[in-house]
N, C-alpha and C. Protein backbone atom coordinates (compact mmCIF):
# COMPACT_ATOMS: atom_id res chain seq x y z
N UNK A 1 -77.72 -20.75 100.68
CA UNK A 1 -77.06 -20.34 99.45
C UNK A 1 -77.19 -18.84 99.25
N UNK A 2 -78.36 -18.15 99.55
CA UNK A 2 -78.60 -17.04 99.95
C UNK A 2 -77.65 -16.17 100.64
N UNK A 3 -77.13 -16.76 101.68
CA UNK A 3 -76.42 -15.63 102.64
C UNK A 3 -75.14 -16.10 102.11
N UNK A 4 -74.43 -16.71 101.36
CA UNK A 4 -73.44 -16.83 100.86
C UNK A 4 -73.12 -16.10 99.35
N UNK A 5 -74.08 -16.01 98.82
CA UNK A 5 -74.15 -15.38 97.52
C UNK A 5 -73.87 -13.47 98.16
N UNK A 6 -74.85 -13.37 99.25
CA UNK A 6 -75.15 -12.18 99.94
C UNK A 6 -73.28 -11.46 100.29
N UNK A 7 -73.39 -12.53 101.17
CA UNK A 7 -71.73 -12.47 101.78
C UNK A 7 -70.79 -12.23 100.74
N UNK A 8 -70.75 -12.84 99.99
CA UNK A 8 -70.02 -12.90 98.11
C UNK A 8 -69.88 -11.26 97.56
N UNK A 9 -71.16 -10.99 97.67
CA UNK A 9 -71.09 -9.29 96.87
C UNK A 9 -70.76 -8.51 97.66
N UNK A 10 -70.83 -8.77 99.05
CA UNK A 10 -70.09 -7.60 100.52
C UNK A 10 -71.52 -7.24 100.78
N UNK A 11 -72.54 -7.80 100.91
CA UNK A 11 -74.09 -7.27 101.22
C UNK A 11 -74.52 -6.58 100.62
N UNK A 12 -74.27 -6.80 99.10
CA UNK A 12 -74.72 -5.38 98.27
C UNK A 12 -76.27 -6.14 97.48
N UNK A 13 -77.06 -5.89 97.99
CA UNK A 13 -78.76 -6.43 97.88
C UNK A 13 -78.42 -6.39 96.31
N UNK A 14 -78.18 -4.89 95.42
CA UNK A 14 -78.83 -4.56 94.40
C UNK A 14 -77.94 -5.51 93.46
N UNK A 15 -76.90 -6.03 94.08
CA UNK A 15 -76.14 -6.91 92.91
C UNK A 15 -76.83 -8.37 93.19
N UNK A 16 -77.17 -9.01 94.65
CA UNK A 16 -77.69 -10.11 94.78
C UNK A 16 -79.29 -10.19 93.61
N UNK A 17 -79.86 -8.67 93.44
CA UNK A 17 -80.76 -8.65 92.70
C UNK A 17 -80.91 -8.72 91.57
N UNK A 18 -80.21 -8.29 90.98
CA UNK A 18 -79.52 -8.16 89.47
C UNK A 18 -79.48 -9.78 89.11
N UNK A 19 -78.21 -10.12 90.26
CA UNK A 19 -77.86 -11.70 89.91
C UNK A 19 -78.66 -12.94 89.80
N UNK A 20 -80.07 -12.50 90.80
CA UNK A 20 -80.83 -13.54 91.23
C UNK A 20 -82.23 -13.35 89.56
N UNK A 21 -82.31 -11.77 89.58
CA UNK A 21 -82.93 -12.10 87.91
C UNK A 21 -82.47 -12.73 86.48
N UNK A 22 -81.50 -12.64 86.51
CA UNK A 22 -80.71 -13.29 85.35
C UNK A 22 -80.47 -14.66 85.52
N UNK A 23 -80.24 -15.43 86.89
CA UNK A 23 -80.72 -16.52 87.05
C UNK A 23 -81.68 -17.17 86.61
N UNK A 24 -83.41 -16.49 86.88
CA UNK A 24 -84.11 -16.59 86.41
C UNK A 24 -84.44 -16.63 84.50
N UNK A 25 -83.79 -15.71 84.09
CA UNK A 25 -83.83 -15.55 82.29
C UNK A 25 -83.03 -16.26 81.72
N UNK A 26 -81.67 -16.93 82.49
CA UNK A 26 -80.65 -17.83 82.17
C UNK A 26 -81.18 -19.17 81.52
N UNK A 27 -81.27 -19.41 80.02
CA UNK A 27 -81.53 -20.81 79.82
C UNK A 27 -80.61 -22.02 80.19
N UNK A 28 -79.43 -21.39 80.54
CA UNK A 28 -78.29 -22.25 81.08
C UNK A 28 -77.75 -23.47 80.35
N UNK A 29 -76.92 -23.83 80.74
CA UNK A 29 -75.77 -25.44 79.81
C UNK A 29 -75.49 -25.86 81.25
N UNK A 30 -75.25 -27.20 80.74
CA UNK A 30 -73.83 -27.83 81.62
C UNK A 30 -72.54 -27.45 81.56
N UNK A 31 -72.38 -27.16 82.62
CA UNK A 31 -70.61 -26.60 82.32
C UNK A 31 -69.49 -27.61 82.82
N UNK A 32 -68.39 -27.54 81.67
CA UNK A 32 -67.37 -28.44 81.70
C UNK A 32 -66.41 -28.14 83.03
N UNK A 33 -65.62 -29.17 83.53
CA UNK A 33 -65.08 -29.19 84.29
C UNK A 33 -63.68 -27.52 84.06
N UNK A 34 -63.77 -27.93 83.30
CA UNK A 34 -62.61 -26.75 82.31
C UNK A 34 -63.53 -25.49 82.55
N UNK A 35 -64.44 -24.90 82.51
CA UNK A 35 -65.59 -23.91 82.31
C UNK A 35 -66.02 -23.56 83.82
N UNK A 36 -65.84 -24.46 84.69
CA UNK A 36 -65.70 -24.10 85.98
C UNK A 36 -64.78 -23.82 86.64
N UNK A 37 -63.44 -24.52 85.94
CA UNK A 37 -62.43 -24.26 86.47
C UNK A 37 -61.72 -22.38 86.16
N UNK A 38 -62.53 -22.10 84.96
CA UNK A 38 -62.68 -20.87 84.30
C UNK A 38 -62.94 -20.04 85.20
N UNK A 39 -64.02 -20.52 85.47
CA UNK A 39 -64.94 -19.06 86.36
C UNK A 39 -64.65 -18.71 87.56
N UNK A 40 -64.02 -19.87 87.87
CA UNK A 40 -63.67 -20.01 89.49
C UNK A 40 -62.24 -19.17 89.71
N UNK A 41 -61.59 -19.35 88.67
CA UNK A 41 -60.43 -18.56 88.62
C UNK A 41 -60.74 -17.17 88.54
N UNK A 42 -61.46 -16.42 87.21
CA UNK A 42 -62.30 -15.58 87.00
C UNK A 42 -62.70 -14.46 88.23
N UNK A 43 -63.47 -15.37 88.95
CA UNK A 43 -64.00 -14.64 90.37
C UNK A 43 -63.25 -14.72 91.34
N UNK A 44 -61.85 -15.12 91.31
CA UNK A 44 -60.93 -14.77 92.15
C UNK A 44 -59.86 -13.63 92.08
N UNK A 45 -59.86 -13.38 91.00
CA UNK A 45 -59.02 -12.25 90.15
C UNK A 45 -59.52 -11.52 90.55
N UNK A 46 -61.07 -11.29 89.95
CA UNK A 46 -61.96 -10.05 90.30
C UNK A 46 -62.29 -9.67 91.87
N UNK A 47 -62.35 -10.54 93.04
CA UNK A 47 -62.09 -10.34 94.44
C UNK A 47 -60.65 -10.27 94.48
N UNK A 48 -59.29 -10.27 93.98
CA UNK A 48 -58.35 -10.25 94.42
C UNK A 48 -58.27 -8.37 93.94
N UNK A 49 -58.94 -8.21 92.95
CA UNK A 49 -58.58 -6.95 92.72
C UNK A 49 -59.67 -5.88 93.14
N UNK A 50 -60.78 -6.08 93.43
CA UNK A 50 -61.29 -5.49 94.93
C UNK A 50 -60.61 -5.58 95.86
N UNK A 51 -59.97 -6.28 96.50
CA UNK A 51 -59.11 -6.03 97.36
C UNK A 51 -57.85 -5.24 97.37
N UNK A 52 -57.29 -5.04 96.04
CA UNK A 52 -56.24 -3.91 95.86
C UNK A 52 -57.14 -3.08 95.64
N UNK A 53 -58.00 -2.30 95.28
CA UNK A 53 -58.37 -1.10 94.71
C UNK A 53 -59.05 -0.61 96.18
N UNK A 54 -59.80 -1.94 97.28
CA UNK A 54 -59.67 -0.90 98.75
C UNK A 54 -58.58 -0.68 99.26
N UNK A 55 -57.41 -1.48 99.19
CA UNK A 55 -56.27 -1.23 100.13
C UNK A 55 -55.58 0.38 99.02
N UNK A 56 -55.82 0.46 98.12
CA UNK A 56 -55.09 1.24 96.55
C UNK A 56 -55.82 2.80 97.41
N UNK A 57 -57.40 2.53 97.84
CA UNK A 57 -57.70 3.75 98.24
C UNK A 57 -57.38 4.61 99.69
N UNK A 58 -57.44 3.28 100.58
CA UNK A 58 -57.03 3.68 101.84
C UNK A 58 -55.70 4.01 101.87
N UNK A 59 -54.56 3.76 100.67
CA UNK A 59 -53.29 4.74 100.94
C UNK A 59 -53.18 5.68 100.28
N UNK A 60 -54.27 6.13 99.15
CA UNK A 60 -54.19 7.34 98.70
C UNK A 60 -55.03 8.12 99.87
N UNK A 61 -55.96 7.38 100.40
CA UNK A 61 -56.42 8.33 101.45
C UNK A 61 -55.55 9.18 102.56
N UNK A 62 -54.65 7.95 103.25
CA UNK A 62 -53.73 8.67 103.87
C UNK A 62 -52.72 9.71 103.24
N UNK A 63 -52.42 9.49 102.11
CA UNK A 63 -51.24 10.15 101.51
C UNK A 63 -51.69 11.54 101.28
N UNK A 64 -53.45 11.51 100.71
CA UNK A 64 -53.52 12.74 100.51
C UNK A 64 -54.01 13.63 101.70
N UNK A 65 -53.89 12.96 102.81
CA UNK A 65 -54.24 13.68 104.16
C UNK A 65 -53.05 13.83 104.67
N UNK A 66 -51.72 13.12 104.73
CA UNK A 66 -50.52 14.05 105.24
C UNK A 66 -50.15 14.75 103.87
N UNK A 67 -50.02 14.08 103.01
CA UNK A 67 -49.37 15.39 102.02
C UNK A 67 -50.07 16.71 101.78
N UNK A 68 -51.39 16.50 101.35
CA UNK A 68 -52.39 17.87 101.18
C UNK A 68 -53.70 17.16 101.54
N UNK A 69 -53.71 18.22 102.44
CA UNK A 69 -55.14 17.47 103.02
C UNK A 69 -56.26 18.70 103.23
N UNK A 70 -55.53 20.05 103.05
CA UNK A 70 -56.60 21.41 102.12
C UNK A 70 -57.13 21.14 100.08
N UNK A 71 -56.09 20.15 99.83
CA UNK A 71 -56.43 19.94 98.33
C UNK A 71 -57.54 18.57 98.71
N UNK A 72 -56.97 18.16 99.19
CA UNK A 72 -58.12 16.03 99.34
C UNK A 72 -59.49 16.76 99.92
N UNK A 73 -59.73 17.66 100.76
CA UNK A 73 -60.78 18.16 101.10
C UNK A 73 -61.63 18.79 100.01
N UNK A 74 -60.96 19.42 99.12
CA UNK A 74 -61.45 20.10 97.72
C UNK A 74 -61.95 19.20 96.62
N UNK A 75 -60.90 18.26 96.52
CA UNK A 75 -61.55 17.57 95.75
C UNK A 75 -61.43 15.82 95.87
N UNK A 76 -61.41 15.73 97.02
CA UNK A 76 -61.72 14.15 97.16
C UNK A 76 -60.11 13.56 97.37
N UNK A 77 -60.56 12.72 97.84
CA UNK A 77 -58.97 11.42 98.14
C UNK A 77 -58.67 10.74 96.50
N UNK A 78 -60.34 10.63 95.46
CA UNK A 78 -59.42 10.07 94.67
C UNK A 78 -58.94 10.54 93.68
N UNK A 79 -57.80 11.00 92.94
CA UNK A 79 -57.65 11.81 92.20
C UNK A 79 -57.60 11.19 91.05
């Protein structure tokens, strides 16, 4: 469950850490079928839109390396 949670954040320890304390402080409920069906949606949105905001950067990256790529050097790809 570990390396899936791991895999989940893209190997980012400090979020598996974060997540795995609040687990702990969580007095928690049962959640309704509806309430899972929530979240599950929820955390697909939010990975669907990590996934535009890397693909969102890798074409501003290119763009600002053929268009100006003395300005993207100055001040970054993201503007």
């Amino acid at each position: 469950a570990l390396r899936r949670l791991t895999e989940a954040v893209d190997d980012d320890d400090e979020v598996v850490r974060r997540i795995l304390e609040a687990s702990r402080r969580s007095m928690g409920t049962d959640l309704t079928e509806d309430d899972a069906a929530q979240i599950v949606s929820f955390a697909a949105t939010v990975a669907q839109l990590g996934d535009y905001k890397r693909n969102l950067v890798a074409y501003l990256r290119a763009k600002m390396a053929a268009v100006a790529p003395n300005l993207g050097a100055l001040i970054g790809d993201t503007v």
